[in-house]
Protein backbone atom coordinates (compact mmCIF):
# COMPACT_ATOMS: atom_id res chain seq x y z
CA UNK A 1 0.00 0.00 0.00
CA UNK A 2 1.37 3.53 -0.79
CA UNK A 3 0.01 5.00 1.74
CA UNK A 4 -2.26 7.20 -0.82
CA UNK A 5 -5.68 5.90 0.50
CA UNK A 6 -7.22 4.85 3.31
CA UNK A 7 -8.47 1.38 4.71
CA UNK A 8 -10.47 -0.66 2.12
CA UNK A 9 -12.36 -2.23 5.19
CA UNK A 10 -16.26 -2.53 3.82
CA UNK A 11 -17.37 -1.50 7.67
CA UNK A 12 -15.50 1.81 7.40
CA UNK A 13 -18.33 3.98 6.11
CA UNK A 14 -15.75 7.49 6.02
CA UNK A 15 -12.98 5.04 4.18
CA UNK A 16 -13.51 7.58 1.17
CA UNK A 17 -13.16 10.69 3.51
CA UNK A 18 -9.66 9.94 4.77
CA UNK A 19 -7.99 8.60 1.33
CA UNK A 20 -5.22 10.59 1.72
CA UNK A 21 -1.98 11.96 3.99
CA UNK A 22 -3.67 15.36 4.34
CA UNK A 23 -7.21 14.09 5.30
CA UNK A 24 -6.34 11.20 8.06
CA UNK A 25 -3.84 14.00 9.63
CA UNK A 26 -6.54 16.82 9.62
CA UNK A 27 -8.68 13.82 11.50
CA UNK A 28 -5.76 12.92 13.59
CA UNK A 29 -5.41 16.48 14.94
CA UNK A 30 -9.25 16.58 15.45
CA UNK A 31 -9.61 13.38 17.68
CA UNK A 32 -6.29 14.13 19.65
CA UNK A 33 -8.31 17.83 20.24
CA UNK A 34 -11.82 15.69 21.18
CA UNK A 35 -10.08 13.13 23.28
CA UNK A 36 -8.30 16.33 25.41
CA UNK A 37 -6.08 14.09 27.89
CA UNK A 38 -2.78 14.53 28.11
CA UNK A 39 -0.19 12.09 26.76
CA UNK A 40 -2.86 10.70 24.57
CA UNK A 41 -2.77 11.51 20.98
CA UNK A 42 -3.23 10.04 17.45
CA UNK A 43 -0.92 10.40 14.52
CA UNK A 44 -1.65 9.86 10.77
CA UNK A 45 0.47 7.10 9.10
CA UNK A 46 0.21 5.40 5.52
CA UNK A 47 -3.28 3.52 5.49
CA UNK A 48 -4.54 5.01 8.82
CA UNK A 49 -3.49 6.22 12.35
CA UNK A 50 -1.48 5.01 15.44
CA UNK A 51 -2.64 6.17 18.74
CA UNK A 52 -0.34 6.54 21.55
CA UNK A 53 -1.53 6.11 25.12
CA UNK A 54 -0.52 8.18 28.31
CA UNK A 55 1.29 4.97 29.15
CA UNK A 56 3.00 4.40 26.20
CA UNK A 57 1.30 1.70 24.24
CA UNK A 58 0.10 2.00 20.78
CA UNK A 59 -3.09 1.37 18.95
CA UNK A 60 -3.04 1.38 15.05
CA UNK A 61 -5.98 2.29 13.69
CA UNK A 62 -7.69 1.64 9.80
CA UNK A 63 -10.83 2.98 9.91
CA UNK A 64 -12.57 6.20 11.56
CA UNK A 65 -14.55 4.12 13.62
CA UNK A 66 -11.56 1.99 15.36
CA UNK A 67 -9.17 5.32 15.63
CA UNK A 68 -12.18 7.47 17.82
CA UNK A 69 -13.01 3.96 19.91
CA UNK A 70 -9.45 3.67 20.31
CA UNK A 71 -9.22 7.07 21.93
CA UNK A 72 -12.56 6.73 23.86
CA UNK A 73 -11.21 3.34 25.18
CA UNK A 74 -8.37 5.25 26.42
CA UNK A 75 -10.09 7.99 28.24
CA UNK A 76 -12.80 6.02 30.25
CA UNK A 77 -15.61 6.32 27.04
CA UNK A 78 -17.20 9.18 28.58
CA UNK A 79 -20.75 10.58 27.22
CA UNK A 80 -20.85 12.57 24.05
CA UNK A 81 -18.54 15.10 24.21
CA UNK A 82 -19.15 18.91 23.15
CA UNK A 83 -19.28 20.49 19.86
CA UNK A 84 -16.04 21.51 18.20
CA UNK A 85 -15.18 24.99 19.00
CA UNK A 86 -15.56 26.60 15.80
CA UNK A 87 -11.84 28.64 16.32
CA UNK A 88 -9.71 25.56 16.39
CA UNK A 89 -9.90 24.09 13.01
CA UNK A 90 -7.96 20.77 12.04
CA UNK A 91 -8.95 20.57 8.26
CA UNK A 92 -10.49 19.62 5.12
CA UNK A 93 -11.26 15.79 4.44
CA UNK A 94 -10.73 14.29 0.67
CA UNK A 95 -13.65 14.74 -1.70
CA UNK A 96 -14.82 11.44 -2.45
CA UNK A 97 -15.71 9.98 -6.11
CA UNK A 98 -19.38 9.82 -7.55
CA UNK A 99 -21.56 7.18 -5.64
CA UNK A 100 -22.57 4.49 -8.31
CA UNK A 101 -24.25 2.64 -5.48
CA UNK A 102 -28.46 2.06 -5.46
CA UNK A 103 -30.22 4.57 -3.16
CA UNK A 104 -32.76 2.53 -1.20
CA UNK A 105 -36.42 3.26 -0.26
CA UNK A 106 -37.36 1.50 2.73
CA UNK A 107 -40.92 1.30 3.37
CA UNK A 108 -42.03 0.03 6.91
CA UNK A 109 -45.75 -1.12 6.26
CA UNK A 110 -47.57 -3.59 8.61
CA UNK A 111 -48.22 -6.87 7.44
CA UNK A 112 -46.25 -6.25 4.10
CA UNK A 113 -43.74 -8.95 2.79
CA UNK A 114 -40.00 -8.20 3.66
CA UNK A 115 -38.42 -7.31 0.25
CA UNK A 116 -34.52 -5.76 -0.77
CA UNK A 117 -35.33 -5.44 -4.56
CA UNK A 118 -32.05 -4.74 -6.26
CA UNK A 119 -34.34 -1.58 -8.17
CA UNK A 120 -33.59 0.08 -4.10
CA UNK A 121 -37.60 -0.48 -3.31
CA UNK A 122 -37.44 -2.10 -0.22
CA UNK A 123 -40.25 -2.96 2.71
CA UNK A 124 -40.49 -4.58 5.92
CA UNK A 125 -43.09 -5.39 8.02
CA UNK A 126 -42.05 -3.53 11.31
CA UNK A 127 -39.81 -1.06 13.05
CA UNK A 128 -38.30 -4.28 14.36
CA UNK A 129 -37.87 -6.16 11.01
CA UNK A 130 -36.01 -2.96 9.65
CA UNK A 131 -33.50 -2.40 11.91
CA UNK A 132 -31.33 -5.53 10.35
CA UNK A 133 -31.79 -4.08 7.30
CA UNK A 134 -30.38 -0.47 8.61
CA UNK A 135 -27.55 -2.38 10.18
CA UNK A 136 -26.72 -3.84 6.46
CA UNK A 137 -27.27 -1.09 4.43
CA UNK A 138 -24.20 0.11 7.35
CA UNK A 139 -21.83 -2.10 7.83
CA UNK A 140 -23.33 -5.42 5.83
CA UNK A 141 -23.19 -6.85 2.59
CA UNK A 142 -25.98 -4.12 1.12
CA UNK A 143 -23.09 -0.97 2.15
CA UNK A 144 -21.25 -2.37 -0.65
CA UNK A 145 -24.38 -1.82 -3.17
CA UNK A 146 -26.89 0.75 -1.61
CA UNK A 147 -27.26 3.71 0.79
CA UNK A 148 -30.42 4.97 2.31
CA UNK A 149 -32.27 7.53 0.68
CA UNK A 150 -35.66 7.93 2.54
CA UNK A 151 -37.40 5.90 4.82
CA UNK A 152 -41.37 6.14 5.46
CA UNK A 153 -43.84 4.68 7.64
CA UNK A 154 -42.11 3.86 10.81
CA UNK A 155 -43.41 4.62 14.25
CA UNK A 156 -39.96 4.34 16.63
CA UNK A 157 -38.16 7.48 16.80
CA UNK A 158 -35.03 6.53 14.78
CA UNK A 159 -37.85 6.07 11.86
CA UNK A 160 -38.98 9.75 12.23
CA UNK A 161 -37.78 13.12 10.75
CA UNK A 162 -33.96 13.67 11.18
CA UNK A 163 -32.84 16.80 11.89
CA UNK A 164 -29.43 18.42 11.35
CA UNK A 165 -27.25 19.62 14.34
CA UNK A 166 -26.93 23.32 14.86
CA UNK A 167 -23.39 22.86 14.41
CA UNK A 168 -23.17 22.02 11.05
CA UNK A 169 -25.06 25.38 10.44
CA UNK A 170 -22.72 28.02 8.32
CA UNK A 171 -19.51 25.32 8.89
CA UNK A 172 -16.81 25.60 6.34
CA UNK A 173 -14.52 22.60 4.83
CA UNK A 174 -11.86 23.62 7.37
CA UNK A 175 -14.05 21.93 9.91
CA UNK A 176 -15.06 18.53 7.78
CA UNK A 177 -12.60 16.80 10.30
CA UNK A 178 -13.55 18.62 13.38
CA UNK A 179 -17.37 17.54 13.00
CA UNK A 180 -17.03 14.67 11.38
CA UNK A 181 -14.95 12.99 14.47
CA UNK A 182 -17.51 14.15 16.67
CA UNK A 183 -20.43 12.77 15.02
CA UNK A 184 -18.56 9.46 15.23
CA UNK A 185 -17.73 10.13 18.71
CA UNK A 186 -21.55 10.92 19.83
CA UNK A 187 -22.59 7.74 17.53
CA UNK A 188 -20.58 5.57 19.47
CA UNK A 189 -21.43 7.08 22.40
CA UNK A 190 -25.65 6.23 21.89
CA UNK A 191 -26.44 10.00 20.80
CA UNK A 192 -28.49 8.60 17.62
CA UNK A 193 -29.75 5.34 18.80
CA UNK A 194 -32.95 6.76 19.03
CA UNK A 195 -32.68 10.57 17.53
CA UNK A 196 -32.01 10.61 13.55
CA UNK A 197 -29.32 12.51 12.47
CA UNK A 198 -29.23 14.18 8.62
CA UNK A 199 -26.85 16.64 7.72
CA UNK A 200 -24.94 18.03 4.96
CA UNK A 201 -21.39 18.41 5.81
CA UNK A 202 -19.35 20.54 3.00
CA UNK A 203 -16.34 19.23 1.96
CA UNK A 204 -14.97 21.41 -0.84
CA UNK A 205 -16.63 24.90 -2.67
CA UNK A 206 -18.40 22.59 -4.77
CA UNK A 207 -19.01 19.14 -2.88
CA UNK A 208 -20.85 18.19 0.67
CA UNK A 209 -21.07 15.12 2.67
CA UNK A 210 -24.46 13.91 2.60
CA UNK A 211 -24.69 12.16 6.29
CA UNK A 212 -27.53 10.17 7.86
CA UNK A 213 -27.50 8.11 11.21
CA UNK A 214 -30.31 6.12 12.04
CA UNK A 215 -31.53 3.53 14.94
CA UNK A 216 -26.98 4.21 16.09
CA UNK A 217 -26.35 3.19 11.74
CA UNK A 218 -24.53 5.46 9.36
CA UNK A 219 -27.14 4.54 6.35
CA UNK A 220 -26.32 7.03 4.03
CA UNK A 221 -22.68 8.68 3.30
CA UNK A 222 -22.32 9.76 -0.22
CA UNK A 223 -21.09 12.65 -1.95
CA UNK A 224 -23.56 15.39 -3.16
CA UNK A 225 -23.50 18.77 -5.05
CA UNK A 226 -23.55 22.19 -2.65
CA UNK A 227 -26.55 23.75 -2.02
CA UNK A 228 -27.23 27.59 -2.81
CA UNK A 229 -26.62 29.34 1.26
């Protein structure tokens, strides 16, 4: 490996955000910032990052997922920690290619048949008998072929309108890494187990992330076009 891109892993759904030196050392700088305990920090290195512990030890780390539970590991995995401040910026993430995966409709609809059409039509029967289907379209098989592009008639809260956090309001590609971490960080830490999360995260002048969390499940990460301000 050349050190060029970042880990391949199918689970890592920001894999595309950190292909690059620049990118998993902007996130490196955020999470060491997050984490804020002395001694503990993580470094960017070819294919990913290598956390060092106040004692000493060392965790590498492929994916976005492994390098913040590495670091919440290491500080006691405390709650959800605060916002970003806005002043300390770490850096801009790499713009990922078009998405030539299948953007899925998932219809929950009592006493309808479970179906994952390849056409991205899909239904299940309850809340319940969605959530495994949520989890795949995450970190299964169906990651590798679809993302989540609406979902309709659920009744559980992670099935209802998802809102975007304040702090992505007016934030600039300098911060991609900055909010991005903590997003993961909250995720791991429960935050959107039962509150949706949908935001637009911009990456360059011209390109956003288009996020969604779901039922604690990043469903939907895929590059989209800026919108007008």
């Amino acid at each position: 490996m050349c050190g060029g891109c970042g880990g391949r892993e199918p689970t890592d759904w920001a894999r595309g955000l950190h292909a690059g030196p620049p990118a998993r050392a902007a996130l490196a700088a955020a999470a060491t910032r997050l984490a804020d305990r002395r001694g503990l920090r993580a470094v960017a290195r070819p294919g990913g990052w290598l956390v060092t512990t106040p004692t000493g030890s060392t965790v590498p780390c492929h994916q976005l997922t492994t390098l913040v539970g590495a670091l919440r590991r290491a500080v006691g995995a405390p709650p959800a920690p605060p916002p970003p401040d806005p002043g300390h910026v770490s850096g801009r993430l790499t713009v990922p290619p078009p998405d030539a995966r299948t953007p899925v409709h998932l219809r929950i609809a009592p006493g309808a048949p479970p179906v994952t059409g390849a056409d991205g039509h899909w239904t299940a029967p309850t809340d319940e008998a969605a959530l495994p289907l949520l989890a795949s379209l995450a970190t299964g098989p169906h990651a590798l072929r679809h993302y989540l592009a609406e979902i309709s008639g659920g009744t559980a809260a992670w099935a209802g309108p998802a809102l975007s956090p304040s702090e992505f309001a007016g934030a600039t590609p300098e911060r991609a890494a900055d909010l991005l971490t903590w997003v993961e960080w909250c995720r791991q830490a429960g935050t959107f187990t039962t509150t949706p999360l949908a935001a637009r995260l911009p990456l360059a002048p011209e390109a956003e992330l288009d996020l969604e969390i779901r039922a604690g499940q990043v469903v939907r990460a895929t590059t989209a076009g800026r919108r007008p301000a």
